[in-house]
PDB file of N, CA and C in Angstrom:
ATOM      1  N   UNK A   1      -7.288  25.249 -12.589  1.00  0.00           N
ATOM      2  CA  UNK A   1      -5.953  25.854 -12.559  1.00  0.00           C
ATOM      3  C   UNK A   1      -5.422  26.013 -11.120  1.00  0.00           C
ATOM      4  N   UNK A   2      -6.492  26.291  -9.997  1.00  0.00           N
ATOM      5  CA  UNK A   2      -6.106  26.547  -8.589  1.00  0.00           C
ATOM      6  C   UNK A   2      -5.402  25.298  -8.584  1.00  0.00           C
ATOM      7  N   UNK A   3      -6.084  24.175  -8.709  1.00  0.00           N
ATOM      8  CA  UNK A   3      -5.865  22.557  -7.798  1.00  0.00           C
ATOM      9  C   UNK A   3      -4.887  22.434  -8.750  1.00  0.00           C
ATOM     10  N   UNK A   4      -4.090  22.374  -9.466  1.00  0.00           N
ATOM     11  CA  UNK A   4      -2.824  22.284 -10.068  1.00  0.00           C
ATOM     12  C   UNK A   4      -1.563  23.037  -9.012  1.00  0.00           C
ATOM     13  N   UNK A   5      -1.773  24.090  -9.091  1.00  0.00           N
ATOM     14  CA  UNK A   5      -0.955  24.929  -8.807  1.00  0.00           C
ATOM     15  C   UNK A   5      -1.036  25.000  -7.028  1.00  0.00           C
ATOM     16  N   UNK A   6      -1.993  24.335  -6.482  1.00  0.00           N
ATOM     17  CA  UNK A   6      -1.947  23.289  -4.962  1.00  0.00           C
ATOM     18  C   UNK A   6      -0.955  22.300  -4.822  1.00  0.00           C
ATOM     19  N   UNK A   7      -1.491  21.576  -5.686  1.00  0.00           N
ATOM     20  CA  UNK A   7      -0.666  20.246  -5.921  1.00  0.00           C
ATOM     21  C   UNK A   7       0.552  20.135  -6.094  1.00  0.00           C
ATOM     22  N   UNK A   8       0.826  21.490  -6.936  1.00  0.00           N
ATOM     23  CA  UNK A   8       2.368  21.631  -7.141  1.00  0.00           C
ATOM     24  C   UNK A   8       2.908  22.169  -6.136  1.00  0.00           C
ATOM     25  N   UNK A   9       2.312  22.910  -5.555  1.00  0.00           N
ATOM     26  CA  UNK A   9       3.216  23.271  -4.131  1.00  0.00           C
ATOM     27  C   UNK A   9       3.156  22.103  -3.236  1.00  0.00           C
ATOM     28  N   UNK A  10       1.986  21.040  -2.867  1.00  0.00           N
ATOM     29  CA  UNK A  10       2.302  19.788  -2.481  1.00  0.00           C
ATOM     30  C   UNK A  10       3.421  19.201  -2.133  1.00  0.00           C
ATOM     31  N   UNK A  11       3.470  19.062  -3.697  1.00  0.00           N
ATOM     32  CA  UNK A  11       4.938  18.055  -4.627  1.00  0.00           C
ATOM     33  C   UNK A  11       6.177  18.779  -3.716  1.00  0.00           C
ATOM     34  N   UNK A  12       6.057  19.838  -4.119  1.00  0.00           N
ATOM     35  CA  UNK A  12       7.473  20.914  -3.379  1.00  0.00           C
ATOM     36  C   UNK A  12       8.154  20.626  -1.961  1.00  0.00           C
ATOM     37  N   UNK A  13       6.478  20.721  -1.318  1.00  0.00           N
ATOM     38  CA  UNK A  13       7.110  20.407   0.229  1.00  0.00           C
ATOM     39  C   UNK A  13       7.379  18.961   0.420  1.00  0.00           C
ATOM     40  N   UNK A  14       6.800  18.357  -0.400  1.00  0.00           N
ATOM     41  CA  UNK A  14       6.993  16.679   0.103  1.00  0.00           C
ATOM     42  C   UNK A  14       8.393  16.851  -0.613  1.00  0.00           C
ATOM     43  N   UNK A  15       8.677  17.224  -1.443  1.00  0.00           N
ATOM     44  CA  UNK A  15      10.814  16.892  -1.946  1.00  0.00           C
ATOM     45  C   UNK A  15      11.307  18.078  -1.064  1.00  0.00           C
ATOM     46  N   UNK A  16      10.905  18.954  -0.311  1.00  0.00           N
ATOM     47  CA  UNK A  16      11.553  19.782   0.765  1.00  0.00           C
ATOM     48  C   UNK A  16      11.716  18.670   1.473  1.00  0.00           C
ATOM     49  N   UNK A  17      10.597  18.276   2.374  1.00  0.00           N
ATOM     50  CA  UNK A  17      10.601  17.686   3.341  1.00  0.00           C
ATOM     51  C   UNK A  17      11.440  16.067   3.168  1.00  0.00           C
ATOM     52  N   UNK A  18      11.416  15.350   1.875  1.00  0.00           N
ATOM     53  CA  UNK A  18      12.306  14.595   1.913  1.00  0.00           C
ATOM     54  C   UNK A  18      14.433  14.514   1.758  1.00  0.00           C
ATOM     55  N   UNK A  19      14.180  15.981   1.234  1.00  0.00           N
ATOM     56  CA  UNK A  19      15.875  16.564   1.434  1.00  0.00           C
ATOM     57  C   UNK A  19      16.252  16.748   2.723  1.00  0.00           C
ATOM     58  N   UNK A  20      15.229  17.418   3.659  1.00  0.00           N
ATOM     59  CA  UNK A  20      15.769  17.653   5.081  1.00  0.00           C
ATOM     60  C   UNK A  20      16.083  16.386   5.659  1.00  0.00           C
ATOM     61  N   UNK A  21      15.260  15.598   5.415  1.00  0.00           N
ATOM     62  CA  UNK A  21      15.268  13.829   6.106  1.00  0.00           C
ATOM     63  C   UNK A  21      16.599  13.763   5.435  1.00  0.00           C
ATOM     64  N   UNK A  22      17.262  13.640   4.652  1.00  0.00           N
ATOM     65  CA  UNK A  22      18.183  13.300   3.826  1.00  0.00           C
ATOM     66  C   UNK A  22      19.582  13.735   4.911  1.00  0.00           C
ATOM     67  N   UNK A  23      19.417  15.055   4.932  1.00  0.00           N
ATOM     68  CA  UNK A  23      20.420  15.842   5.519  1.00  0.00           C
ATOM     69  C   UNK A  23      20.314  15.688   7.049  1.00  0.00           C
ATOM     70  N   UNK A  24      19.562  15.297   7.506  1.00  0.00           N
ATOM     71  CA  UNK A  24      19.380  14.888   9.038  1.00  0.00           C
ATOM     72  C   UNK A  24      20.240  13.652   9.337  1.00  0.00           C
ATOM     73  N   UNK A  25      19.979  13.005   7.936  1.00  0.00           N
ATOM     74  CA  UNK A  25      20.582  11.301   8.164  1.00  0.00           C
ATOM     75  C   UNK A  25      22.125  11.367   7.854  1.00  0.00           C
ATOM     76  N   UNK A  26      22.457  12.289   7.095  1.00  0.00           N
ATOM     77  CA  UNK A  26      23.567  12.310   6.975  1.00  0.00           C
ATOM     78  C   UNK A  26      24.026  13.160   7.884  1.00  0.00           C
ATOM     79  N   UNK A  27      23.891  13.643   8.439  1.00  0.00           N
ATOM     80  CA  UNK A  27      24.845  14.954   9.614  1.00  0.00           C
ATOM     81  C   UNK A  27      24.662  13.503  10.688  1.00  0.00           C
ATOM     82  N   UNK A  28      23.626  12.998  10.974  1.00  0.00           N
ATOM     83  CA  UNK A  28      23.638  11.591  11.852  1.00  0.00           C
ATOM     84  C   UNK A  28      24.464  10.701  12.168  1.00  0.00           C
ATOM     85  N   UNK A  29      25.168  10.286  10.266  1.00  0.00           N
ATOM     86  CA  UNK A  29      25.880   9.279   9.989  1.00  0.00           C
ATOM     87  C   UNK A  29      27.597   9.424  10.561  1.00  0.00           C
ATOM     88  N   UNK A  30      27.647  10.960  10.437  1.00  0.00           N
ATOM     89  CA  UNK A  30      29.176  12.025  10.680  1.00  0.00           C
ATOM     90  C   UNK A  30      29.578  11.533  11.863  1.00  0.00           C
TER      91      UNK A  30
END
């Protein structure tokens, strides 16, 4: 149940961390 609930916070920061990239590229593009 721990290593689930790891993993899922994982998942979280890796789609955090790919929204910020997102929003970096676009304030970039402006």
């Amino acid at each position: 149940m721990p290593k689930f609930l790891k993993s899922e916070c994982l998942i979280l920061l890796v789609f955090s961390f790919i929204f910020i990239e997102i929003d970096v590229i676009e304030t970039a593009r402006q």
